[in-house]
Protein backbone atom coordinates (compact mmCIF):
# COMPACT_ATOMS: atom_id res chain seq x y z
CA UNK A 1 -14.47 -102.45 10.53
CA UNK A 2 -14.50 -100.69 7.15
CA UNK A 3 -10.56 -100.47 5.76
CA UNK A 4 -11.11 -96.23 4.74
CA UNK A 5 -13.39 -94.01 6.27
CA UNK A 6 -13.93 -90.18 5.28
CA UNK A 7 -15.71 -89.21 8.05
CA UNK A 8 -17.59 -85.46 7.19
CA UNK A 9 -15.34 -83.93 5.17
CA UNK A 10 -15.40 -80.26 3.47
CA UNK A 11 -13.29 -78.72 1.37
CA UNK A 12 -13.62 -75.08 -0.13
CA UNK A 13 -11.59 -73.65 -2.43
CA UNK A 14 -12.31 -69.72 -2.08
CA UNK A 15 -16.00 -69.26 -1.96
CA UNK A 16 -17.27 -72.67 -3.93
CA UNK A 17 -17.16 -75.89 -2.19
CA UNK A 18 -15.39 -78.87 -4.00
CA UNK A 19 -16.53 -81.43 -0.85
CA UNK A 20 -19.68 -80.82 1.60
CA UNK A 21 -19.95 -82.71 4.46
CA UNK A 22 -18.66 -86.08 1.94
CA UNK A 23 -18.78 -89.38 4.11
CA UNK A 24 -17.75 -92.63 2.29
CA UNK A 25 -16.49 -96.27 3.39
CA UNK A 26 -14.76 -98.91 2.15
CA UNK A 27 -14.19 -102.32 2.97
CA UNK A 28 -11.21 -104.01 2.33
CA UNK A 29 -10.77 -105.83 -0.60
CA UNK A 30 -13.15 -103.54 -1.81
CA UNK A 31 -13.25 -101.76 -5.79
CA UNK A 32 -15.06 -98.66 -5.30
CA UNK A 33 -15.35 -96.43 -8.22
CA UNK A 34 -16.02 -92.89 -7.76
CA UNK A 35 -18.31 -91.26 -10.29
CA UNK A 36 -19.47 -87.67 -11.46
CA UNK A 37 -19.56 -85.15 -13.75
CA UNK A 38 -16.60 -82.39 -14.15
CA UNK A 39 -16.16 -80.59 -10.89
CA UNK A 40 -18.17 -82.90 -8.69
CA UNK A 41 -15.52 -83.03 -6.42
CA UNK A 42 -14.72 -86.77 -6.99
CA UNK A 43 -10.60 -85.99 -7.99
CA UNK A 44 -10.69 -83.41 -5.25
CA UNK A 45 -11.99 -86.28 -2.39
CA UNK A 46 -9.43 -88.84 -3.79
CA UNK A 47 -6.49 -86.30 -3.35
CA UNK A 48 -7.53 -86.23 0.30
CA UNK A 49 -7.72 -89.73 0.66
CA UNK A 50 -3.99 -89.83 -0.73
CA UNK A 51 -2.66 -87.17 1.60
CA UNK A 52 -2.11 -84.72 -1.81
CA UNK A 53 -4.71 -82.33 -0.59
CA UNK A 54 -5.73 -81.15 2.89
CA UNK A 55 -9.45 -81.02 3.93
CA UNK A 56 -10.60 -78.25 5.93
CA UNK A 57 -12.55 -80.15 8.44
CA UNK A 58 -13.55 -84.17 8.72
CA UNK A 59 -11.20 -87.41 9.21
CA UNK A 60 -9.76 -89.79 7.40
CA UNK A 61 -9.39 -93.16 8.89
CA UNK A 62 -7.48 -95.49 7.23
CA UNK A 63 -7.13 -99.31 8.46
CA UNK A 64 -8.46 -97.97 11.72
CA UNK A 65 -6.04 -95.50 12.11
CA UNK A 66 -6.79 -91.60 12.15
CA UNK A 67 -4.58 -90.55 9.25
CA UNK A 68 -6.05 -87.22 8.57
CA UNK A 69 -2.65 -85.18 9.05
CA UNK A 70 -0.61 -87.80 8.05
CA UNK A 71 1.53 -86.99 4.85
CA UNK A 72 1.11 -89.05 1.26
CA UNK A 73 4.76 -90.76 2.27
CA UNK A 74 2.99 -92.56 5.27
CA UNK A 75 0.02 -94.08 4.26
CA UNK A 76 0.97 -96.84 2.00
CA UNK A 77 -0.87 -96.80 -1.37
CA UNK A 78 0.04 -96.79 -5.18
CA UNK A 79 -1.28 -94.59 -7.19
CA UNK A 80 -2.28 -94.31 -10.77
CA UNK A 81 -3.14 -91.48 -12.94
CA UNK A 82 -4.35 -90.54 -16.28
CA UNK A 83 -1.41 -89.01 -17.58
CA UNK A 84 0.88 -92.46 -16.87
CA UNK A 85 3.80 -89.73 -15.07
CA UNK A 86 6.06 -92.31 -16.56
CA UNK A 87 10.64 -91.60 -16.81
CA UNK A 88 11.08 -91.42 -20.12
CA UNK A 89 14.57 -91.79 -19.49
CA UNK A 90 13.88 -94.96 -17.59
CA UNK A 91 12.94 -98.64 -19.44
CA UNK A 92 10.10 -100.73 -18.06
CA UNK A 93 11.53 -102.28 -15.49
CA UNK A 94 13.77 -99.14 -15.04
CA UNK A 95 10.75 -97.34 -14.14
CA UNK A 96 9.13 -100.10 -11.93
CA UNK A 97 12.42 -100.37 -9.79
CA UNK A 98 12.58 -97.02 -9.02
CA UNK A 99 9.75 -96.81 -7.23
CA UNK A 100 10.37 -99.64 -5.32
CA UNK A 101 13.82 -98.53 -4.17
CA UNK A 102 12.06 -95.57 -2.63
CA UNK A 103 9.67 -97.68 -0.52
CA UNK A 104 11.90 -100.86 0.07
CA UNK A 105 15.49 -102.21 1.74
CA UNK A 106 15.37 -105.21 -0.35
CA UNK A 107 18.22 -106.16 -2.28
CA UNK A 108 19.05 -105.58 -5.63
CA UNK A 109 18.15 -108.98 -6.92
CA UNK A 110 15.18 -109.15 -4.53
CA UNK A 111 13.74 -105.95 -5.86
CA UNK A 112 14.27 -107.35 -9.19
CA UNK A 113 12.35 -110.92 -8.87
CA UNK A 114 9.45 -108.88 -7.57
CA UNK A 115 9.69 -106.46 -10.62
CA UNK A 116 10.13 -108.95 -13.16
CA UNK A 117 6.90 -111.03 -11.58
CA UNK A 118 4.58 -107.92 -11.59
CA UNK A 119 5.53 -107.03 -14.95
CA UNK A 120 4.14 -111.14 -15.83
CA UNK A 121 0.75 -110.28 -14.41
CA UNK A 122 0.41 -107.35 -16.49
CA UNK A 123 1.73 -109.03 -19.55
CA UNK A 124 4.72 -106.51 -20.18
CA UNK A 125 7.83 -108.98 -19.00
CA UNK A 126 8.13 -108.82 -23.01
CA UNK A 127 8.71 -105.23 -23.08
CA UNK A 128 10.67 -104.66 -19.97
CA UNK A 129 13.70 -103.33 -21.39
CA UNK A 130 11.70 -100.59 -24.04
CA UNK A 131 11.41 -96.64 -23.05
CA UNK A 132 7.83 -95.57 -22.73
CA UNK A 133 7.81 -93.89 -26.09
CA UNK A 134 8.57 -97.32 -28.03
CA UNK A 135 4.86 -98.09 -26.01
CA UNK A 136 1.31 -98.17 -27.01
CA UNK A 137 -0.64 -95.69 -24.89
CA UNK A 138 -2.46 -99.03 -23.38
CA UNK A 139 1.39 -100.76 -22.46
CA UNK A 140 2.01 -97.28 -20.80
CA UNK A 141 -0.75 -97.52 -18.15
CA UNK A 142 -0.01 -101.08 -17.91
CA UNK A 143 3.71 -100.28 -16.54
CA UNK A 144 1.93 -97.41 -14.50
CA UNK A 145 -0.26 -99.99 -12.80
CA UNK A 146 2.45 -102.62 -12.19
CA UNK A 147 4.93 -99.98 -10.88
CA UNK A 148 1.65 -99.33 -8.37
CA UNK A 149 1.43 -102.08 -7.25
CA UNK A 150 4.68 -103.43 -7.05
CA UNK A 151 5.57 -101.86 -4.04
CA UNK A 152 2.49 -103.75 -2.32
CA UNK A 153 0.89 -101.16 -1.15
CA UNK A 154 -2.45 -101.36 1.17
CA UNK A 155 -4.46 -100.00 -1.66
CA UNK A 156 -4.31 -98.73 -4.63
CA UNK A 157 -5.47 -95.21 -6.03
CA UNK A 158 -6.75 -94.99 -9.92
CA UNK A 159 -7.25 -91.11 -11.25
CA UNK A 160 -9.06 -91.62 -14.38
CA UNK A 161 -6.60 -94.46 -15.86
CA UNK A 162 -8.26 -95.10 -18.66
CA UNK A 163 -9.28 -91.41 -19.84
CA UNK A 164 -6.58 -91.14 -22.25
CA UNK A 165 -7.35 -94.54 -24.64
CA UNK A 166 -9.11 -95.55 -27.07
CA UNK A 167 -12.45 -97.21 -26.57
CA UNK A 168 -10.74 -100.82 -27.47
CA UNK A 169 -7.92 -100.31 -25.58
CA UNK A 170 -10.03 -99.11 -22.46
CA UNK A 171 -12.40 -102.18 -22.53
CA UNK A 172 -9.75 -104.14 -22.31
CA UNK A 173 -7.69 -102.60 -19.89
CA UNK A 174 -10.54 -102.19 -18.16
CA UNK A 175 -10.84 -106.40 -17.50
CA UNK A 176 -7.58 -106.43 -16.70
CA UNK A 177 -7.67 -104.11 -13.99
CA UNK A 178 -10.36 -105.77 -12.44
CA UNK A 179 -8.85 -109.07 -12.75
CA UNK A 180 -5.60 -107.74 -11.30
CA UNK A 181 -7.30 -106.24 -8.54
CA UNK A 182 -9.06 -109.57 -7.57
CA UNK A 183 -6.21 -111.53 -7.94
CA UNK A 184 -4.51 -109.52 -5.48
CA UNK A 185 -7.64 -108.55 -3.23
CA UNK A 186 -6.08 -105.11 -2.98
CA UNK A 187 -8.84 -102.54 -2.12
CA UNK A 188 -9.03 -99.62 -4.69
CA UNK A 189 -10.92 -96.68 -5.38
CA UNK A 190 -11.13 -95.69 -9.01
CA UNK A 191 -12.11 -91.97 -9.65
CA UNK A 192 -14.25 -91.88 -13.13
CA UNK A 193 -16.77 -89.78 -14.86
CA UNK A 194 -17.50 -92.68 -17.36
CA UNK A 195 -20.74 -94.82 -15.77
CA UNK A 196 -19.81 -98.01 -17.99
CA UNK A 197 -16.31 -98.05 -16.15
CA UNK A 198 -17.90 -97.95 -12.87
CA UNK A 199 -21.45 -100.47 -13.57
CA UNK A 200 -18.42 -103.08 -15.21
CA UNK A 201 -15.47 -102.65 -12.79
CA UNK A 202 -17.07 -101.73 -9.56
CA UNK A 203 -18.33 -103.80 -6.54
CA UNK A 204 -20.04 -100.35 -5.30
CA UNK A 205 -20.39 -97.04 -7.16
CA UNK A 206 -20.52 -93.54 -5.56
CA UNK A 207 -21.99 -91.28 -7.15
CA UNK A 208 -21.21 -87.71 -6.73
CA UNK A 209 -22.63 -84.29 -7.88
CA UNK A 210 -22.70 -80.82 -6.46
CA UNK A 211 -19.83 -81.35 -3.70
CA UNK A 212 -21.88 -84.42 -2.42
CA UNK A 213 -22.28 -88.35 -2.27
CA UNK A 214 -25.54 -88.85 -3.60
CA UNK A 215 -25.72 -92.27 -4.03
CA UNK A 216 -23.83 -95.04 -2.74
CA UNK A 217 -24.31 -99.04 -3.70
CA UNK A 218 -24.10 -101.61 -5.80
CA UNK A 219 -24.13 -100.78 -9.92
CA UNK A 220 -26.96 -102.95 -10.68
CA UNK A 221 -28.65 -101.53 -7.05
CA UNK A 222 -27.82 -98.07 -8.59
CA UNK A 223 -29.28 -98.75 -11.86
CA UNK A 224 -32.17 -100.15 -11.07
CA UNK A 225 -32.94 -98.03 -7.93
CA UNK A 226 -31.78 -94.64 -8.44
CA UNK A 227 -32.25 -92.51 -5.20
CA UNK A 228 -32.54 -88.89 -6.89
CA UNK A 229 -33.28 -87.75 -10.68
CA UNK A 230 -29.65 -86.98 -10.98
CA UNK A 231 -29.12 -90.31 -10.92
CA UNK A 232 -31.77 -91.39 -12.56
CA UNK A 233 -30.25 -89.30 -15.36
CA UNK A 234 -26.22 -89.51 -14.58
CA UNK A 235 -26.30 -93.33 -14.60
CA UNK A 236 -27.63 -95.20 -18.07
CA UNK A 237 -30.06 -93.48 -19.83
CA UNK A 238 -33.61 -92.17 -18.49
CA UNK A 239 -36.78 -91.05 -19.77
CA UNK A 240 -39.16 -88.90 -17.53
CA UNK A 241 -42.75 -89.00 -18.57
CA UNK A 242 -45.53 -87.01 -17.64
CA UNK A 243 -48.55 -89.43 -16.96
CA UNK A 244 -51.64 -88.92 -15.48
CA UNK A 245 -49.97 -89.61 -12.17
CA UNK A 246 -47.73 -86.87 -12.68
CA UNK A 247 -43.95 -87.15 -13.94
CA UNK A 248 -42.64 -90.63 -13.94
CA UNK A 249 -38.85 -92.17 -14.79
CA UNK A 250 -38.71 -95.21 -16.84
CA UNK A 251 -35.61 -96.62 -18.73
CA UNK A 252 -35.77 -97.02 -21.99
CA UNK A 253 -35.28 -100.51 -22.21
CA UNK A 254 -38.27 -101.13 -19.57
CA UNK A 255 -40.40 -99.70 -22.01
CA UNK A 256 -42.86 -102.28 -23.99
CA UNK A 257 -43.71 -101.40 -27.86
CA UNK A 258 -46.96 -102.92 -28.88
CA UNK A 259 -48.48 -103.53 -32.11
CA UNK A 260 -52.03 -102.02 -31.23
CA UNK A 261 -52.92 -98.90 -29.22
CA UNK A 262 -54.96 -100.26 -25.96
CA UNK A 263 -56.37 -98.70 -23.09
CA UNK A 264 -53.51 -96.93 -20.93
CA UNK A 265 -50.91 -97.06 -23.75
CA UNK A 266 -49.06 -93.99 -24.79
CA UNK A 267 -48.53 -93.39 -28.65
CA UNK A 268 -45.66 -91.36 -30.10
CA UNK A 269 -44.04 -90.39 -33.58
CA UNK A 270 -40.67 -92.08 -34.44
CA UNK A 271 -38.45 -89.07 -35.26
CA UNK A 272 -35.18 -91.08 -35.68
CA UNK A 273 -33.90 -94.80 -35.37
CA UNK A 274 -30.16 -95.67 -34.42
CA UNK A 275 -29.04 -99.42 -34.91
CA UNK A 276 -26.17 -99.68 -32.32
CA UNK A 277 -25.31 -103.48 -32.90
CA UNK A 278 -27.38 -106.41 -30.92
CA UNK A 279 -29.60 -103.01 -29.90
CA UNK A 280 -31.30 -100.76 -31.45
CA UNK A 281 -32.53 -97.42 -30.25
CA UNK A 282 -35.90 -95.63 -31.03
CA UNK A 283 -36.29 -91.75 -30.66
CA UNK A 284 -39.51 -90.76 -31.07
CA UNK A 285 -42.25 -87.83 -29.80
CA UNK A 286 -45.55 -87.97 -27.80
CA UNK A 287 -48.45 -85.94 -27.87
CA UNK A 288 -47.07 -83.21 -25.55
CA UNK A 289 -44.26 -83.16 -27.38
CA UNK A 290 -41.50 -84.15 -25.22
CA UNK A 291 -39.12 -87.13 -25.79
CA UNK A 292 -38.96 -90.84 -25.19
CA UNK A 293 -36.42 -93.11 -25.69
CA UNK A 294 -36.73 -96.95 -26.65
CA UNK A 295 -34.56 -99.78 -26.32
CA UNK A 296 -35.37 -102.49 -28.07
CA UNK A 297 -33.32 -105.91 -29.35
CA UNK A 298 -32.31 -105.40 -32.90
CA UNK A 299 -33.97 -108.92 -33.75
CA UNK A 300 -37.86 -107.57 -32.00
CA UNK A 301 -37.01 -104.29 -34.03
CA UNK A 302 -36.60 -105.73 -37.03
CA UNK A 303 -39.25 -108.40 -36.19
CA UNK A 304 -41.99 -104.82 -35.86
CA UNK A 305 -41.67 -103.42 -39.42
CA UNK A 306 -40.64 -99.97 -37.78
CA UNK A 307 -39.99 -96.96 -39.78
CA UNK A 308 -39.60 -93.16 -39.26
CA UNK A 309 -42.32 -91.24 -39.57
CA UNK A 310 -44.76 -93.86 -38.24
CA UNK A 311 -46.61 -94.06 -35.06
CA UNK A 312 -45.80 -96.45 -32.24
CA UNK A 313 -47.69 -97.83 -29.36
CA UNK A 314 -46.31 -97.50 -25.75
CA UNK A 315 -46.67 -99.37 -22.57
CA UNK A 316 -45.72 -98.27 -19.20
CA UNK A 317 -45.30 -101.35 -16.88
CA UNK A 318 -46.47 -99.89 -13.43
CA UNK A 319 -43.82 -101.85 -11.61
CA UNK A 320 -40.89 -99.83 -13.86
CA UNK A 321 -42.02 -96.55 -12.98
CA UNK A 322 -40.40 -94.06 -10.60
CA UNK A 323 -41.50 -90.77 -9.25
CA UNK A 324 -39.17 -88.27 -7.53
CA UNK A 325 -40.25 -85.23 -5.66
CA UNK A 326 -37.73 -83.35 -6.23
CA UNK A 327 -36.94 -81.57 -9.28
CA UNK A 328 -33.37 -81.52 -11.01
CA UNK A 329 -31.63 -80.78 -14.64
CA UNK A 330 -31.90 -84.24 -16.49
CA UNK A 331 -29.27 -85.45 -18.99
CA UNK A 332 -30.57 -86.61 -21.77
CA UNK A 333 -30.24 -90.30 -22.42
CA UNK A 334 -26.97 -91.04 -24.86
């Protein structure tokens, strides 16, 4: 039995719908990131899970009980969002402890053995006695996270926790979370619009748009089998080709450069080159004029004697390419 189910869920706000018909489950133990751009709904769906928001029709089941109209106070999860909601009159600890009081009769010293061992695990015992603005924006969440999860809840909520940092600070708060979260075995659900947070954190992604799941699965199942062209395009980068078969997806990294134009390959004119560290991308512009995108190793690249300006040679592999029926606004690749 899955620990969460949203069982057909809607939610309109006025006219526009912010969830259609949304189904999701999630087992236990579970990290399930939720993923989308701005006003897919995904914040919206995780404020129903928590009991902040009401849904207009569906059902929330939560460790097989129907918890639909039960308020946030009774269904036992932490919660963490992007904007830390930290006391700023409150230390550390101070902070931690108060939450805890709230959910727990244990005594004082009790309460404070558990506080002193969460704020171990997430490397802060150091700082348990500082005010959130002697803190780093990445010790911040930190203390957010360990005053989650120091009330033991049975899962843990994550709004966009790592929105707010810097890109170092995020990758490695990012690891951390994760390991946390495995250590514990606490299911989660992590609401993101960033696709490397949810293909590096994530046991399954779900991938919103519109007011609807789209996709549901694995990252590396998502990546390499996208369902629609909005995922295609949403999650890593895409290229979508017209070929004699019609329009075709291929990543960019699943496309072969070769040193001499043979039957079947594609040429194109190298408009631009970015080196972006062990990789190197390739912009360039085919016959009908419309854009590819190549991935290449920074060692083959520099192995090719590639320059702008200068025509390349394409191949297609037939088992890389995708067709989709249907016809949607593509991202470009970034």
């Amino acid at each position: 039995m899955s620990f969460l189910k949203v069982e057909n869920i809607t939610k309109k706000f006025g006219n526009q719908f912010a969830l259609n018909n949304v189904n999701v489950e999630v087992e236990k133990g579970e990290m399930v990131c939720i993923l989308g751009p701005s006003g897919c709904g995904k914040t919206t769906l995780l404020r129903i899970i928590a009991g902040l928001e009401t849904s207009d029709s569906g059902k929330i089941v939560i460790d097989g009980r129907d918890s639909t109209y039960f308020p946030a106070a009774k269904r036992n999860f932490g919660i963490v969002f992007q904007s830390y909601a930290l006391f700023p009159n409150m230390t550390v600890i101070g902070n931690i402890l108060f939450g805890m009081k709230q959910k727990s009769k244990a005594s004082k010293e009790d309460l404070e053995i558990r506080a002193l061992e969460v704020l171990r695990m997430v490397d802060l015992f150091e700082h348990r006695n500082k005010y959130p603005r002697q803190l780093s924006g990445g010790q911040q969440q930190r203390t957010a996270l360990a005053r989650a999860i120091a009330i033991s809840p049975s899962f843990l909520l994550l709004d966009e926790p790592l929105s707010a940092l810097d890109a170092k600070v995020r990758n490695k708060l990012r690891s951390e979370i994760r390991s946390i979260q495995k250590e514990l075995g606490i299911t989660t659900i992590m609401v993101t619009h960033d696709q490397e947070e949810a293909l590096t954190m994530a046991d399954r992604a779900i991938v919103m748009n519109n007011s609807v799941v789209e996709q549901s699965g694995s990252p590396r199942d998502i990546y390499n089998n996208p369902s629609t062209p909005f995922v295609a395009g949403f999650i890593g980068s895409m290229n979508f080709i017209k070929i004699t078969k019609g329009e075709q997806a291929i990543r960019p990294e699943k496309i072969c450069l070769v040193r001499h134009s043979e039957q079947h390959d594609y040429t194109a004119l190298i408009r631009a080159i970015e080196f972006k560290g062990a990789l190197t991308r390739i912009n360039g512009l085919m016959r009908d004029k419309s854009e590819v995108y190549i991935d290449l190793s920074s060692q083959e690249f520099d192995s090719m004697n590639l320059r702008e300006g200068a025509t390349m040679f394409l191949r297609l592999p037939e088992k890389c390419l995708t067709s989709y029926s249907d016809s949607l606004i593509i991202e470009e690749p970034v």
